[in-house]
PDB file of N, CA and C in Angstrom:
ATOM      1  N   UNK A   1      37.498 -29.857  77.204  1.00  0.00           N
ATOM      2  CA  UNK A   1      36.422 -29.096  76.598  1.00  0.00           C
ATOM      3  C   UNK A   1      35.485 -30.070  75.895  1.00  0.00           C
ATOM      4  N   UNK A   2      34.242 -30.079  75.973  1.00  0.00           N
ATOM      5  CA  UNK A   2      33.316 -31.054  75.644  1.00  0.00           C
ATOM      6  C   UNK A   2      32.900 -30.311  74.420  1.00  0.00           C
ATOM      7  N   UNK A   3      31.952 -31.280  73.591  1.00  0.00           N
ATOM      8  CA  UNK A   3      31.228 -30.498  72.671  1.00  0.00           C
ATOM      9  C   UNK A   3      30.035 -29.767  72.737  1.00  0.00           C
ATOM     10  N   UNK A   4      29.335 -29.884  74.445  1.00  0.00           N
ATOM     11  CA  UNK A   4      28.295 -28.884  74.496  1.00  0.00           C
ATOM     12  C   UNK A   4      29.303 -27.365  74.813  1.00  0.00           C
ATOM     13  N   UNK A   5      30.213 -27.010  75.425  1.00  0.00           N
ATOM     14  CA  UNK A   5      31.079 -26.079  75.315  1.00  0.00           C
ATOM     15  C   UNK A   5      31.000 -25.345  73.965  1.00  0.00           C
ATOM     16  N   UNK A   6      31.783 -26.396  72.496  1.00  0.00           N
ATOM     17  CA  UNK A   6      31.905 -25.638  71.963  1.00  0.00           C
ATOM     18  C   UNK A   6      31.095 -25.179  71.270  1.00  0.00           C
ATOM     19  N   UNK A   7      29.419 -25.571  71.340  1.00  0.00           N
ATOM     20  CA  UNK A   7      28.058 -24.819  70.670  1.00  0.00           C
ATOM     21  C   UNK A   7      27.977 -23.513  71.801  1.00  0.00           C
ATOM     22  N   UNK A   8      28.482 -23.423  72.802  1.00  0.00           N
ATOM     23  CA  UNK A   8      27.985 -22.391  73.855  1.00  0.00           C
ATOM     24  C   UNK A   8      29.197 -20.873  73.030  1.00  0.00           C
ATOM     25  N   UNK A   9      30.295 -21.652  72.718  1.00  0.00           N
ATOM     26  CA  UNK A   9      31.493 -20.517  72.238  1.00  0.00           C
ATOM     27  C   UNK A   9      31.113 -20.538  70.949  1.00  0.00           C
ATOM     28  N   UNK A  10      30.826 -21.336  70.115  1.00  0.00           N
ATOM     29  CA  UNK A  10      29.725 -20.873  68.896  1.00  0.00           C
ATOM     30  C   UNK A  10      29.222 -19.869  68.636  1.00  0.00           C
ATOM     31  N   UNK A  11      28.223 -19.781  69.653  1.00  0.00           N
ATOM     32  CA  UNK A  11      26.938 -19.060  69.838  1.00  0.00           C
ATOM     33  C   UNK A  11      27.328 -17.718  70.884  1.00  0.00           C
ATOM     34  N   UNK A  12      28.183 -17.724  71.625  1.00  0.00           N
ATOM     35  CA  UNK A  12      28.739 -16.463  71.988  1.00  0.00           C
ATOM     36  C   UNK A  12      29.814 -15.766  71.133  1.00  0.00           C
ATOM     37  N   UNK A  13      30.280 -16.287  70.515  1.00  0.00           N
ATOM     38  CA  UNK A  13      31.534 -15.833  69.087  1.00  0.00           C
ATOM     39  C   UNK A  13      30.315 -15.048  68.331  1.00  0.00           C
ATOM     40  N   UNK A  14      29.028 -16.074  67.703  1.00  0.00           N
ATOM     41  CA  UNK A  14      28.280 -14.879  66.904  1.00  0.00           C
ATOM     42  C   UNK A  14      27.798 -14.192  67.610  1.00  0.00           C
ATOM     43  N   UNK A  15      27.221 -14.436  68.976  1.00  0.00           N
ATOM     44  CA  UNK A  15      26.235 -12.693  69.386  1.00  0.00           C
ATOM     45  C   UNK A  15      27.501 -11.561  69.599  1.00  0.00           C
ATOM     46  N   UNK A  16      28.690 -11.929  69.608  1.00  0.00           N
ATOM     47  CA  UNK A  16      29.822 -10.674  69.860  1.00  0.00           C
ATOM     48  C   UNK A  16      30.051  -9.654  68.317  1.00  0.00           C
ATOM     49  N   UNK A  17      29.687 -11.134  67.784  1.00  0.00           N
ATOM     50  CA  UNK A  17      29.877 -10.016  66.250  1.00  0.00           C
ATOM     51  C   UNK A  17      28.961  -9.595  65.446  1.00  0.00           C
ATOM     52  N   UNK A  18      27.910  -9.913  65.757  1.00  0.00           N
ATOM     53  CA  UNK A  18      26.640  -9.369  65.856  1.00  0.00           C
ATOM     54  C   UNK A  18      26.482  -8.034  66.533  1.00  0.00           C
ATOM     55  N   UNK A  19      27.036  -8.267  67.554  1.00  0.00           N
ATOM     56  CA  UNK A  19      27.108  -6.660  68.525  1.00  0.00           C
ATOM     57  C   UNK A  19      27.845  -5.687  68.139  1.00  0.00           C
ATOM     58  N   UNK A  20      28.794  -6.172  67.805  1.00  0.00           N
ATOM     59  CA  UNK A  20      30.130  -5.411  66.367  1.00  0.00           C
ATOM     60  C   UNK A  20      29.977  -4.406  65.317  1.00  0.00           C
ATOM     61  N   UNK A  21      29.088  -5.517  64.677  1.00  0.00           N
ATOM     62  CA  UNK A  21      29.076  -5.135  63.228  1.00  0.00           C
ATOM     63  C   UNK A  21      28.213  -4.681  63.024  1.00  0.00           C
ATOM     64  N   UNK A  22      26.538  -4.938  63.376  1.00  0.00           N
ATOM     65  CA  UNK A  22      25.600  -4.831  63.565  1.00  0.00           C
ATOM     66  C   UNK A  22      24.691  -4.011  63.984  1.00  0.00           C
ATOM     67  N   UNK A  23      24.744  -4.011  65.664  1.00  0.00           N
ATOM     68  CA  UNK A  23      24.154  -3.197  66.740  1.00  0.00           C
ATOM     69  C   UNK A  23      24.161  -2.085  66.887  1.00  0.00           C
ATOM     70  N   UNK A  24      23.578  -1.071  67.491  1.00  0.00           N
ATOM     71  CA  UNK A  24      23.973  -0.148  67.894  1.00  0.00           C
ATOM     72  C   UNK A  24      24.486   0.062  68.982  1.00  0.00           C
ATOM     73  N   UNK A  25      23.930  -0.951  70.445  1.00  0.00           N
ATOM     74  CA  UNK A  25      24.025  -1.635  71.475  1.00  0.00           C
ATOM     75  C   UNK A  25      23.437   0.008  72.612  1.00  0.00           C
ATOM     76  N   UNK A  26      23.618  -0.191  74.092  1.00  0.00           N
ATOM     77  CA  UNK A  26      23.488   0.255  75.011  1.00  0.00           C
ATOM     78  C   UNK A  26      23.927   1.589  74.595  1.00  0.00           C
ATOM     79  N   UNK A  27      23.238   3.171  74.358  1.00  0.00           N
ATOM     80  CA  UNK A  27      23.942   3.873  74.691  1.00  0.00           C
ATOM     81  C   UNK A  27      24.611   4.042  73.572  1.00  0.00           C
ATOM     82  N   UNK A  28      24.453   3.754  72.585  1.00  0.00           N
ATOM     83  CA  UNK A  28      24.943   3.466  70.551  1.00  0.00           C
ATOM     84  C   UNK A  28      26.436   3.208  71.280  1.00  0.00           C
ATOM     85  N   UNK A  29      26.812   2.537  72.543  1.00  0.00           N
ATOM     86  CA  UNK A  29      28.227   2.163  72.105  1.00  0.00           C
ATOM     87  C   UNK A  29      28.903   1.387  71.112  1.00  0.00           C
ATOM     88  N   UNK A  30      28.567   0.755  70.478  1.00  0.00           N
ATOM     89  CA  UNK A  30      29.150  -0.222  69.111  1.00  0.00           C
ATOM     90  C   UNK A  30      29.286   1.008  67.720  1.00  0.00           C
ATOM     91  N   UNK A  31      27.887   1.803  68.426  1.00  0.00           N
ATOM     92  CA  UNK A  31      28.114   2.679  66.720  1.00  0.00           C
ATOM     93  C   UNK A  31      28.808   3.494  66.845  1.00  0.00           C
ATOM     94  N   UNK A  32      29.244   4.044  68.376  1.00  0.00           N
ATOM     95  CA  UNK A  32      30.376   5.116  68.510  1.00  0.00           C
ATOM     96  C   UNK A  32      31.356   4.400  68.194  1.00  0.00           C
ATOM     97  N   UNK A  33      31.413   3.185  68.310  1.00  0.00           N
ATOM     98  CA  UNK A  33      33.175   2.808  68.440  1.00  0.00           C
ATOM     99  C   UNK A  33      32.918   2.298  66.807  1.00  0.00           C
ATOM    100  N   UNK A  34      32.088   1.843  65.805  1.00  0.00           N
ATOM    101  CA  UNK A  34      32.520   2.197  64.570  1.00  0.00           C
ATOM    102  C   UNK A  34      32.927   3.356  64.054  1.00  0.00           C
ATOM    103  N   UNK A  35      31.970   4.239  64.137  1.00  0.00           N
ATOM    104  CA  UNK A  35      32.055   5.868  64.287  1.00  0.00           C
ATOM    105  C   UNK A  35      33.959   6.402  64.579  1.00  0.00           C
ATOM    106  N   UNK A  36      34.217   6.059  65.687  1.00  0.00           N
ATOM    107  CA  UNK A  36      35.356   6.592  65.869  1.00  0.00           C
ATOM    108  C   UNK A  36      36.248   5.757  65.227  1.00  0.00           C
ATOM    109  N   UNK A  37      36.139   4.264  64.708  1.00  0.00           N
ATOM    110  CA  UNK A  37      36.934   3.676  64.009  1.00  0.00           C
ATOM    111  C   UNK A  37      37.121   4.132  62.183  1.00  0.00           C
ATOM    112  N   UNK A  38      35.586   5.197  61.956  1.00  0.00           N
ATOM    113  CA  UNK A  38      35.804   5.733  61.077  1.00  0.00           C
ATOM    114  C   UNK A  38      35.141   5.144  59.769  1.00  0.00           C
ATOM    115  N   UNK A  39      33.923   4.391  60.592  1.00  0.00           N
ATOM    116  CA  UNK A  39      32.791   3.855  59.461  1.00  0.00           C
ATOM    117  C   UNK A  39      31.294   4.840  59.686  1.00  0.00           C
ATOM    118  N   UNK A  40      31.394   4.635  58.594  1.00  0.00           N
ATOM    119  CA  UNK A  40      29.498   5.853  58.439  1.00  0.00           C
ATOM    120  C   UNK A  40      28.896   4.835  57.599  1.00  0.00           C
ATOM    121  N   UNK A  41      27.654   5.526  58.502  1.00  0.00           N
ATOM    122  CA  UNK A  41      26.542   4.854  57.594  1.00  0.00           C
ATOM    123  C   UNK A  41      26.074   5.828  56.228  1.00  0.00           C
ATOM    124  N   UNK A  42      25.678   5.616  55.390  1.00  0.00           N
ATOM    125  CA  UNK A  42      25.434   6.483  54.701  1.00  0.00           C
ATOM    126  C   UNK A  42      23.622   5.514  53.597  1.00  0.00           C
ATOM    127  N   UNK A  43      23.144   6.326  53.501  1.00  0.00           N
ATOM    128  CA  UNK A  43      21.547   5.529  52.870  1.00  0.00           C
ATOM    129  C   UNK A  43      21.372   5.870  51.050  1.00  0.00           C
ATOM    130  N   UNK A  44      21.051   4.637  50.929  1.00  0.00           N
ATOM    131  CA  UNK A  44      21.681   4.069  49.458  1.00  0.00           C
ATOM    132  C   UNK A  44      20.354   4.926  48.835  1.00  0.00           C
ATOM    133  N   UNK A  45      20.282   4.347  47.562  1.00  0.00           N
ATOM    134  CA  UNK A  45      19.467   5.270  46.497  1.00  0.00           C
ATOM    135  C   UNK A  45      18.124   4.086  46.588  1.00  0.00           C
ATOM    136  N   UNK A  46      18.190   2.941  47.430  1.00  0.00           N
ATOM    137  CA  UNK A  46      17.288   1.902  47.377  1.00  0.00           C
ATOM    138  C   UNK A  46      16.385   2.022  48.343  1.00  0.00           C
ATOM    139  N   UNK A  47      16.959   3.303  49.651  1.00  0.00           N
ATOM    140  CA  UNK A  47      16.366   3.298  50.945  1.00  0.00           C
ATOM    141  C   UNK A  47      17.100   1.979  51.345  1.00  0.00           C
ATOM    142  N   UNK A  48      18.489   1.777  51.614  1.00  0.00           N
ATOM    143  CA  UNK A  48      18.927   0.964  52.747  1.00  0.00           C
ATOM    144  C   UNK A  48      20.396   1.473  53.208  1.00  0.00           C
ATOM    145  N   UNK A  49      20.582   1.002  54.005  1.00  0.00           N
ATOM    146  CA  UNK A  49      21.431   1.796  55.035  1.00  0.00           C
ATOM    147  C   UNK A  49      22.888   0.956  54.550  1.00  0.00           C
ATOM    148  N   UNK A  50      23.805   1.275  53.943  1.00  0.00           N
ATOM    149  CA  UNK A  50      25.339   0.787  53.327  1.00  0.00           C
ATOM    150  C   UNK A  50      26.118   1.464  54.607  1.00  0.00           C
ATOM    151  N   UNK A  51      27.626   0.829  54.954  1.00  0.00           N
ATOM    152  CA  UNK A  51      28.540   1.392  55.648  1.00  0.00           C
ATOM    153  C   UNK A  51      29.260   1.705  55.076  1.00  0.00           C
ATOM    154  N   UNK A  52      29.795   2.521  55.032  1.00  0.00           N
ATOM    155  CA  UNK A  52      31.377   2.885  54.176  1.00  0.00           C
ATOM    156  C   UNK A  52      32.217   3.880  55.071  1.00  0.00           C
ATOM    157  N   UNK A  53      33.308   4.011  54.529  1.00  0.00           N
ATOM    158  CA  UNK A  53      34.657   3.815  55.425  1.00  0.00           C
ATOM    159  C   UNK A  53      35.340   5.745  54.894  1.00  0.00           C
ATOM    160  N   UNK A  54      35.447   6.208  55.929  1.00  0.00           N
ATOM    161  CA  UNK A  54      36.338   7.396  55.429  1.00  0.00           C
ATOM    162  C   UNK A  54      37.199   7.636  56.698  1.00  0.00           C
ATOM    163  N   UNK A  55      38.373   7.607  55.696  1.00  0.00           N
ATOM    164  CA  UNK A  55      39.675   7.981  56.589  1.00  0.00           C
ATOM    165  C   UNK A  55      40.053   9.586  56.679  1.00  0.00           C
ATOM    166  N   UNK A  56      40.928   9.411  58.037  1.00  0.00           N
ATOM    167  CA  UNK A  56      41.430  10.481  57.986  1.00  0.00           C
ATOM    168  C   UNK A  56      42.911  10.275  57.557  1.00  0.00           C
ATOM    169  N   UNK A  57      43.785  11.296  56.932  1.00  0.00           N
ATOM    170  CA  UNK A  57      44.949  10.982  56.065  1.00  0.00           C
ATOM    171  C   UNK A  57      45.535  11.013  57.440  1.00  0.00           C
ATOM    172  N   UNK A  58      47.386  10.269  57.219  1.00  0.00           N
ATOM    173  CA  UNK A  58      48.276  10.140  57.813  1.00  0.00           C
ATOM    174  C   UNK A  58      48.546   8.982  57.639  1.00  0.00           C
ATOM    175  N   UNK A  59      50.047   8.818  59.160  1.00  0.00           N
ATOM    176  CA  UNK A  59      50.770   7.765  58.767  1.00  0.00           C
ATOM    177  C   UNK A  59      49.848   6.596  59.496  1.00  0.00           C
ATOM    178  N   UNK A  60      48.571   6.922  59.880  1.00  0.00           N
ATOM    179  CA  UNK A  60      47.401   5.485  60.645  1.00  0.00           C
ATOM    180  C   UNK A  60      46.929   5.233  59.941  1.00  0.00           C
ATOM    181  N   UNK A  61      46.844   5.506  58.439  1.00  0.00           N
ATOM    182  CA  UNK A  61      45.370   5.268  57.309  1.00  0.00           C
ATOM    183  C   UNK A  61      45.201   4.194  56.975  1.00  0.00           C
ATOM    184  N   UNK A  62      46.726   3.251  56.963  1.00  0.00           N
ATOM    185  CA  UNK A  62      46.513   1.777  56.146  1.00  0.00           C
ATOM    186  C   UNK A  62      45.924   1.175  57.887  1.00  0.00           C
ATOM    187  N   UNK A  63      46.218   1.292  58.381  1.00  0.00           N
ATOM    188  CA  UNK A  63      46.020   0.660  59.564  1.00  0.00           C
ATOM    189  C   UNK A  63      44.527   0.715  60.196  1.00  0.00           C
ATOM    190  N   UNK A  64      43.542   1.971  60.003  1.00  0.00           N
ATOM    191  CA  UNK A  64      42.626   2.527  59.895  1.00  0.00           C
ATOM    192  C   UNK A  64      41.491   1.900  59.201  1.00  0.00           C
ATOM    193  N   UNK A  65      42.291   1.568  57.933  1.00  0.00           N
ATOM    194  CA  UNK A  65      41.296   0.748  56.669  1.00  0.00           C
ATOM    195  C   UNK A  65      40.916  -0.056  57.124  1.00  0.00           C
ATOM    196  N   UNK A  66      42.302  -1.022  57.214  1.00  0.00           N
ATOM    197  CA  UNK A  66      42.186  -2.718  57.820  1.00  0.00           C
ATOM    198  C   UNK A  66      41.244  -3.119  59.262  1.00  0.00           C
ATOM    199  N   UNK A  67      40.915  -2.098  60.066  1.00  0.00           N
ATOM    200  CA  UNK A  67      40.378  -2.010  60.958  1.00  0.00           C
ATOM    201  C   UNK A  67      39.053  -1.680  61.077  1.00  0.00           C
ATOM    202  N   UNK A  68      38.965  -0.768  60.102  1.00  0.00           N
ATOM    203  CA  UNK A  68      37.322  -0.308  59.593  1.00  0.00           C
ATOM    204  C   UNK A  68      36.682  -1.681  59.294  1.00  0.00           C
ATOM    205  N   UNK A  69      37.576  -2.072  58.064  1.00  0.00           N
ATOM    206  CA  UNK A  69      37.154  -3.460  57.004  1.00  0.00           C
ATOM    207  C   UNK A  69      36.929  -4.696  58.216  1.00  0.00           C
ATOM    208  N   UNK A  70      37.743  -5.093  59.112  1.00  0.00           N
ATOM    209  CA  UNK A  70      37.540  -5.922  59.771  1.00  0.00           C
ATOM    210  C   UNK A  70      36.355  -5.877  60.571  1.00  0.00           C
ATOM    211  N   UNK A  71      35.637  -4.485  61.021  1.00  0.00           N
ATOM    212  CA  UNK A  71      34.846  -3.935  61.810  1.00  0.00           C
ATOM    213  C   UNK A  71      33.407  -4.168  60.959  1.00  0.00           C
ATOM    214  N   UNK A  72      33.543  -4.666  59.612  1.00  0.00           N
ATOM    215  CA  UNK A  72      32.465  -4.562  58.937  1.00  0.00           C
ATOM    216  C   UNK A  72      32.061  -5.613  58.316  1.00  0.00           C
ATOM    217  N   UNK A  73      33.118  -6.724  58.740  1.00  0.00           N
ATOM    218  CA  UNK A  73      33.164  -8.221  58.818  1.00  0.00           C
ATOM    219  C   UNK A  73      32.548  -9.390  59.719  1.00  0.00           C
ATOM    220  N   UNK A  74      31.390  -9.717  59.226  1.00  0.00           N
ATOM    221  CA  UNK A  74      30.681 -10.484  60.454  1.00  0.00           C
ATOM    222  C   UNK A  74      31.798 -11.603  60.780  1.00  0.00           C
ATOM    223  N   UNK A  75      32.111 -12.460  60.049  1.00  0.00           N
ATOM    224  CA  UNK A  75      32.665 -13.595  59.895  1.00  0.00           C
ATOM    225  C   UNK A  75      34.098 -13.411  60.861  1.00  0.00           C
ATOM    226  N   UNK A  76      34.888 -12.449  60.105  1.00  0.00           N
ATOM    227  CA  UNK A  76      36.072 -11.883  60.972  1.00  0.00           C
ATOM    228  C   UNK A  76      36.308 -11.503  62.585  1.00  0.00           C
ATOM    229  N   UNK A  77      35.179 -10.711  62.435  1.00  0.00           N
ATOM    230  CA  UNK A  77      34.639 -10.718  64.066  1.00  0.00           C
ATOM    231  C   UNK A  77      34.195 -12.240  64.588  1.00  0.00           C
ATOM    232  N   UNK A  78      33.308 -12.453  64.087  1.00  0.00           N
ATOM    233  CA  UNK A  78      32.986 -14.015  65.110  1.00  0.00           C
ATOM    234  C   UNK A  78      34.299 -14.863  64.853  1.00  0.00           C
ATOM    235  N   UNK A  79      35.213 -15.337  64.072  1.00  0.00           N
ATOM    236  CA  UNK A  79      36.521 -15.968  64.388  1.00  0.00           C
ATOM    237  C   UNK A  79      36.882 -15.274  65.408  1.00  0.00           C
ATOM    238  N   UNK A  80      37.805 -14.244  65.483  1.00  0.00           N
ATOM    239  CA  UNK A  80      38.483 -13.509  66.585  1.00  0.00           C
ATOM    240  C   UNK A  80      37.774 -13.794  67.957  1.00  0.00           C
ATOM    241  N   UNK A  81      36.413 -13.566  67.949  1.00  0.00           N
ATOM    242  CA  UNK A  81      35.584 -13.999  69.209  1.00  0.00           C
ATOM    243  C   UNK A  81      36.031 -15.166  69.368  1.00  0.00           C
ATOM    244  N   UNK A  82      35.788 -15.968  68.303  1.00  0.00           N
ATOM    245  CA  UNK A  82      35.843 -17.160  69.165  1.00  0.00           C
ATOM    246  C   UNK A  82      37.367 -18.094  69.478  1.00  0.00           C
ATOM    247  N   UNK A  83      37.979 -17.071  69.175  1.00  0.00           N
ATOM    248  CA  UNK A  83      39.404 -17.666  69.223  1.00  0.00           C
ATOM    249  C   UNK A  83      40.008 -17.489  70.578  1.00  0.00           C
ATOM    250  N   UNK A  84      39.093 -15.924  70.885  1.00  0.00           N
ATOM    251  CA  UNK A  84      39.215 -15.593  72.081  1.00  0.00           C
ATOM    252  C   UNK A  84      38.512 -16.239  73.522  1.00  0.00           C
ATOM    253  N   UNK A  85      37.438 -16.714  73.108  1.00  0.00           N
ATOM    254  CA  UNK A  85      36.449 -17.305  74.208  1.00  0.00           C
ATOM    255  C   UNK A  85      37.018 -18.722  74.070  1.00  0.00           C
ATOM    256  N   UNK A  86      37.674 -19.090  73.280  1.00  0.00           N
ATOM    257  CA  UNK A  86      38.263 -20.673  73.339  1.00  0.00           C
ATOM    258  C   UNK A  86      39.487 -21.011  73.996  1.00  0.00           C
ATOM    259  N   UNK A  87      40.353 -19.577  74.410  1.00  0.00           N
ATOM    260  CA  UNK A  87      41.432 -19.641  74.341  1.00  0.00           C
ATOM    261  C   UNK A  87      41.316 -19.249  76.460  1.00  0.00           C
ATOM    262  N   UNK A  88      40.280 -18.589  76.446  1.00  0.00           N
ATOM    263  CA  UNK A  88      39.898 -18.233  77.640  1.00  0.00           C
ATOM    264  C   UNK A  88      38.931 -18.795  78.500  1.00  0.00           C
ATOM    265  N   UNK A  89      38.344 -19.980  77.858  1.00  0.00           N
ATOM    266  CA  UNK A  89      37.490 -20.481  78.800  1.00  0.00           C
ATOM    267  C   UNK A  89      38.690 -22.213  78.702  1.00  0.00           C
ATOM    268  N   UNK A  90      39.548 -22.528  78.279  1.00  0.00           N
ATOM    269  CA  UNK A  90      40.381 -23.723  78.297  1.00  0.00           C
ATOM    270  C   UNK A  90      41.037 -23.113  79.337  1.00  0.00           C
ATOM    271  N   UNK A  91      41.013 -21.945  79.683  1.00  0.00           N
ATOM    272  CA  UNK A  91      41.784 -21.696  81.639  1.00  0.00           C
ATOM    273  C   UNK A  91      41.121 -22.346  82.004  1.00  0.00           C
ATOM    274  N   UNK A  92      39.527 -22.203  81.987  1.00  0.00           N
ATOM    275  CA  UNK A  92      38.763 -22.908  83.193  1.00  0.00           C
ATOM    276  C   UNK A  92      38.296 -21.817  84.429  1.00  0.00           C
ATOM    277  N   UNK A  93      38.348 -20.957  83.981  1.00  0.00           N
ATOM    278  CA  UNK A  93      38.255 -20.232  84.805  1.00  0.00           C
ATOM    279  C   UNK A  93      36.277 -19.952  84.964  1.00  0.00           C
ATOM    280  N   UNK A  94      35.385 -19.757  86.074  1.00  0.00           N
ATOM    281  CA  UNK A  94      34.376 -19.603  86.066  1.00  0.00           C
ATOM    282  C   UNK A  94      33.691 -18.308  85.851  1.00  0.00           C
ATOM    283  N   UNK A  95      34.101 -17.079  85.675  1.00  0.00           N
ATOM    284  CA  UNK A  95      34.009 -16.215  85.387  1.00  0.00           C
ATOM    285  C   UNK A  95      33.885 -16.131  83.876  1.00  0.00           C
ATOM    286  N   UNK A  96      34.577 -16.486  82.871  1.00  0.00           N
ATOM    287  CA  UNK A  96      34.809 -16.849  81.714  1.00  0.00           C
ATOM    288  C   UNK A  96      33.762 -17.422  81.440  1.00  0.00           C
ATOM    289  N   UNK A  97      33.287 -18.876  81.891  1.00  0.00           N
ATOM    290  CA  UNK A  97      32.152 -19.816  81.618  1.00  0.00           C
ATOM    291  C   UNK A  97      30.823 -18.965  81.820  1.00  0.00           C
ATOM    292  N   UNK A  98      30.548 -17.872  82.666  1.00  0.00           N
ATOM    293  CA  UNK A  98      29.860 -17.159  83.015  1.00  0.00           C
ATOM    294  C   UNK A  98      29.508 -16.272  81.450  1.00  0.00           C
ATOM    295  N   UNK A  99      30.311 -15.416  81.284  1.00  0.00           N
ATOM    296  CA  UNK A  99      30.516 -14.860  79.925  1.00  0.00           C
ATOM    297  C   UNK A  99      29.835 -15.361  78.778  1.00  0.00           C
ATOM    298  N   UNK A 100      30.313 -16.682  78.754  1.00  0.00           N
ATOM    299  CA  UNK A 100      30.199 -17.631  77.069  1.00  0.00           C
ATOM    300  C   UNK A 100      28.524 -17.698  77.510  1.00  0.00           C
ATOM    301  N   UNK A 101      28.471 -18.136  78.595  1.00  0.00           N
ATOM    302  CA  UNK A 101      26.876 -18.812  78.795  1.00  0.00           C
ATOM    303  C   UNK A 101      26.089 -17.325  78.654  1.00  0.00           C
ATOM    304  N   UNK A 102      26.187 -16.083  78.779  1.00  0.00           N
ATOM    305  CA  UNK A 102      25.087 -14.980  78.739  1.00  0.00           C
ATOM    306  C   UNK A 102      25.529 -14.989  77.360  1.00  0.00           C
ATOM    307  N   UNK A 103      26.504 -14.791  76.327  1.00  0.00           N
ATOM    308  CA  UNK A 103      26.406 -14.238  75.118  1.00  0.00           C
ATOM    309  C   UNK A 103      25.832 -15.410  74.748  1.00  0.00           C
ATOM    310  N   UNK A 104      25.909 -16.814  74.787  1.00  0.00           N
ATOM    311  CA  UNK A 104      25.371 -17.655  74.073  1.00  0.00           C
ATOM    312  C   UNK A 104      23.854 -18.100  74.303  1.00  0.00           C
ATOM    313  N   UNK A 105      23.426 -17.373  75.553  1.00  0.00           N
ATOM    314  CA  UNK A 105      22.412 -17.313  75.621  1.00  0.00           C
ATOM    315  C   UNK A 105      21.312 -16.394  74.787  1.00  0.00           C
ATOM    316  N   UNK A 106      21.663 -15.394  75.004  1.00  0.00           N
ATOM    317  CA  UNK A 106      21.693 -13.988  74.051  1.00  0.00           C
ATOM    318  C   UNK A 106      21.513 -14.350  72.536  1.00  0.00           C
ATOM    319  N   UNK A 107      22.062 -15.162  71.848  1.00  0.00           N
ATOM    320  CA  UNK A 107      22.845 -15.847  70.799  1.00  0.00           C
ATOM    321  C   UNK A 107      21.336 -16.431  70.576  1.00  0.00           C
ATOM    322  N   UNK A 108      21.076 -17.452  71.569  1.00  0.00           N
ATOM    323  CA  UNK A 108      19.728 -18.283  71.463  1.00  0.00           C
ATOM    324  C   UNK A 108      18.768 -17.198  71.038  1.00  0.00           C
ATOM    325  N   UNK A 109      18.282 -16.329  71.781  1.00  0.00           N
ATOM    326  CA  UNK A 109      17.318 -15.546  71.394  1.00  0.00           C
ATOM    327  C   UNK A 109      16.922 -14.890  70.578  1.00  0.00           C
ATOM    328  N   UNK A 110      18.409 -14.447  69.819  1.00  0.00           N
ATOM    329  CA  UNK A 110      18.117 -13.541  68.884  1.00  0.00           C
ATOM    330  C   UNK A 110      17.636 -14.491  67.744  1.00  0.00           C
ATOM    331  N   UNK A 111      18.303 -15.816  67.767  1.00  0.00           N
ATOM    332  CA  UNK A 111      18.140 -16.808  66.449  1.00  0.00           C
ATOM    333  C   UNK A 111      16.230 -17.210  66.670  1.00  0.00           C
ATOM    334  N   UNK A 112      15.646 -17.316  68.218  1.00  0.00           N
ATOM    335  CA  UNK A 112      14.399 -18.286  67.926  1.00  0.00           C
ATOM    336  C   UNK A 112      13.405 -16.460  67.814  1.00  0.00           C
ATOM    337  N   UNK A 113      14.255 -15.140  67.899  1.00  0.00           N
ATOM    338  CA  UNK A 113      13.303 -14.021  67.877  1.00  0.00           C
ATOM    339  C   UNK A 113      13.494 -14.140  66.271  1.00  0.00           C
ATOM    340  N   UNK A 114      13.757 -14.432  65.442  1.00  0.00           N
ATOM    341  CA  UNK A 114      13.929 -14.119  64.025  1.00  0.00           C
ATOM    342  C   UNK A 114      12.892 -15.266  63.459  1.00  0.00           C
ATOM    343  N   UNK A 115      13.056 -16.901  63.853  1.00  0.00           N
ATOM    344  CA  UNK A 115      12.293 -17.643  63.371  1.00  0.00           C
ATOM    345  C   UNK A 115      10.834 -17.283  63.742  1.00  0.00           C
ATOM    346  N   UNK A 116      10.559 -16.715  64.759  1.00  0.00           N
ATOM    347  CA  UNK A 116       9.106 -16.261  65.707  1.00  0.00           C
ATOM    348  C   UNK A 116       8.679 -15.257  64.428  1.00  0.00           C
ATOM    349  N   UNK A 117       9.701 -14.063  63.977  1.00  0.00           N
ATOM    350  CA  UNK A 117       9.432 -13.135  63.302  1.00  0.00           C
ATOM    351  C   UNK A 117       8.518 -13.899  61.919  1.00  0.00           C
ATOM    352  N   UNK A 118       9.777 -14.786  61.312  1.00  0.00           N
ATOM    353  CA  UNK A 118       9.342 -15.305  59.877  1.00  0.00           C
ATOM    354  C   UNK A 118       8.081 -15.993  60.201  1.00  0.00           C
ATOM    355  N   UNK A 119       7.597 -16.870  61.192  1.00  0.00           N
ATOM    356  CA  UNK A 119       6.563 -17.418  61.686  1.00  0.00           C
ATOM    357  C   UNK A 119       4.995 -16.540  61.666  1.00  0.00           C
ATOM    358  N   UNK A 120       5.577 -15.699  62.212  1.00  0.00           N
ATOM    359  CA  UNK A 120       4.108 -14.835  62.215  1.00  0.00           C
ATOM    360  C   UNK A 120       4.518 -13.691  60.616  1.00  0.00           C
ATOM    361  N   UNK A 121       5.094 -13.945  59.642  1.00  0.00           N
ATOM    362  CA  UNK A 121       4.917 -13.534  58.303  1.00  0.00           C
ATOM    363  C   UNK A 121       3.801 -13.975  57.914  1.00  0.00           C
TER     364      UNK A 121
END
């Protein structure tokens, strides 16, 4: 594994948790699957949009929490990503390399669409 690799699993680790935590993505799938993991958005007294977490009782609730909380974790998410894209592209497999290179591409854009943004401030 070289070190242009590991800026490519970098940069695909954050656009995954970006898509996570973040997004709403294709079709609000990310916000359904917070949604069903049991995070709401709810809009603060400032006009901004907070997540917070409501469970349903039983014997899944601690398990529920930890899962919400992780779900609302940029940082947490991009480790796990990238533990995963590191662990899966050291197969070698080209399909995999395929993967890292669109999210990290993805990754690129969103970072030079934000500097473009502050630019034309």
């Amino acid at each position: 594994m070289t070190f242009f690799d590991l800026i490519l699993i970098g940069l695909a680790s954050s656009r995954v948790a970006q898509l996570l935590v973040h997004e709403d993505g294709i079709f609000d799938i990310f916000a359904n699957m917070r949604y069903a993991a049991g995070i709401r958005v709810k809009d603060g007294d400032d006009g901004e949009s907070r997540q917070i977490i409501r469970l349903k009782a039983g014997w899944s609730q601690r398990l529920s929490y930890h899962l919400c909380r992780l779900l609302m974790c940029h940082k947490c998410v991009g480790i796990i990503a990238a533990i995963i894209f590191t662990l899966v592209s050291s197969i070698g497999h080209v399909v995999s390399d395929i993967f890292v290179m669109i999210f990290a591409a993805s990754m690129i854009e969103v970072y030079l669409g934000s500097i473009l943004d502050r630019l034309e401030a």
